[in-house]
Protein backbone atom coordinates (compact mmCIF):
# COMPACT_ATOMS: atom_id res chain seq x y z
CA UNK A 1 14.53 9.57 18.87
CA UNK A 2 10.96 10.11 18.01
CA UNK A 3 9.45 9.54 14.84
CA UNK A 4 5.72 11.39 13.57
CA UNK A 5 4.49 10.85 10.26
CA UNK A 6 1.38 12.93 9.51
CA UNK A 7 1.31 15.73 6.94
CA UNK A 8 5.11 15.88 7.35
CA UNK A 9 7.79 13.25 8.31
CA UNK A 10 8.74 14.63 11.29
CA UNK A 11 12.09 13.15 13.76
CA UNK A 12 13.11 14.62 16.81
CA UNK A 13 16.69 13.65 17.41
CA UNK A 14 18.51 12.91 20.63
CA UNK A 15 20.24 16.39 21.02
CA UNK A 16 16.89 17.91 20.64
CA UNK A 17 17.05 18.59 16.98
CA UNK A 18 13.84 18.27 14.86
CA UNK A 19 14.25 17.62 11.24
CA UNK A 20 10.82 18.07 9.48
CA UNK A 21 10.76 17.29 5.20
CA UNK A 22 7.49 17.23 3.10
CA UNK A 23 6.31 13.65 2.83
CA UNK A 24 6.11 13.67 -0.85
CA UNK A 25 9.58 13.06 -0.40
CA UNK A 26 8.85 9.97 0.59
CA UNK A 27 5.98 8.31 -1.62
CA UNK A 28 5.64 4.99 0.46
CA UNK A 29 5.48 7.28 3.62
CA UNK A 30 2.80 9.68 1.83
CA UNK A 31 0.77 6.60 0.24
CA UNK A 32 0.45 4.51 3.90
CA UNK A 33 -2.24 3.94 5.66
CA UNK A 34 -2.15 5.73 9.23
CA UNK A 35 -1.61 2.21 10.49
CA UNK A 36 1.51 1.57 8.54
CA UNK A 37 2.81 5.21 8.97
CA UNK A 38 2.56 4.84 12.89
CA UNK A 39 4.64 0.69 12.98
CA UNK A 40 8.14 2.23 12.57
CA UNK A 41 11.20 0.67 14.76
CA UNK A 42 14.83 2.56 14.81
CA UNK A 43 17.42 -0.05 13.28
CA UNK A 44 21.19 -0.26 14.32
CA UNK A 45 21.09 2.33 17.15
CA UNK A 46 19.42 4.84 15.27
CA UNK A 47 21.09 4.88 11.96
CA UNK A 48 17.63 4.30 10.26
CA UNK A 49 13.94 4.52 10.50
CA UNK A 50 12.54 1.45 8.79
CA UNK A 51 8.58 0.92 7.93
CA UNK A 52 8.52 -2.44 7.58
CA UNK A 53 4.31 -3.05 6.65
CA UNK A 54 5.57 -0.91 3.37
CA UNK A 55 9.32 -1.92 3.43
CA UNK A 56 10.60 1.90 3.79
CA UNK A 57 13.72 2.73 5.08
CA UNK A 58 14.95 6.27 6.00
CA UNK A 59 18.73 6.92 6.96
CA UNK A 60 19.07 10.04 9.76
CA UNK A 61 22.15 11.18 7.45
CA UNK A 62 19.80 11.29 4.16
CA UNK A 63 17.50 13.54 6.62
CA UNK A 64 19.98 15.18 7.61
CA UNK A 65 21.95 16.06 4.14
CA UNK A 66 18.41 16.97 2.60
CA UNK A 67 18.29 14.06 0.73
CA UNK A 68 14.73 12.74 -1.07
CA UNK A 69 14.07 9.67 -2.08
CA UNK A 70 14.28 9.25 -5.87
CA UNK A 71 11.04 7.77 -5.95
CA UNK A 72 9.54 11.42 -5.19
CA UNK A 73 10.44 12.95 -8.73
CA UNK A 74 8.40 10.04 -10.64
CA UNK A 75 5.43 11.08 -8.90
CA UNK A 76 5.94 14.65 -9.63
CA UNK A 77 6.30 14.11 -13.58
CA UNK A 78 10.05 15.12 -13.70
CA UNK A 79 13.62 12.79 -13.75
């Protein structure tokens, strides 16, 4: 698994899929310095992308399901 976090989150799975969501999805993500963006480890086999500098944590199956964090809306006005 490979993870790229520019102006997209971008994670190339195992099989060869690549999932790629807007970043305002993630607000920590989309806030983070380049530095922070790039220190990302897998956790439990690949379960989960974690950022630990900004204490983010991404699960594949949220990724793949479509799923934002809820932390996007607030920044957007709505929810």
């Amino acid at each position: 698994m490979d993870v790229e976090v520019e102006e997209e989150l971008i994670v190339s799975l195992a099989d060869g899929r690549r999932l790629i969501v807007p970043l305002i999805w993630y607000p920590r993500l989309f806030y983070a310095t380049r530095e922070e963006r790039m220190n990302w480890r897998l956790l439990g086999g690949g379960y989960a992308i974690e950022w630990p500098d900004i204490d983010e944590h991404i699960g594949v199956d949220g990724l793949l399901a479509g799923r934002e964090s809820g932390r996007a809306w607030s920044l957007c006005g709505a929810g």
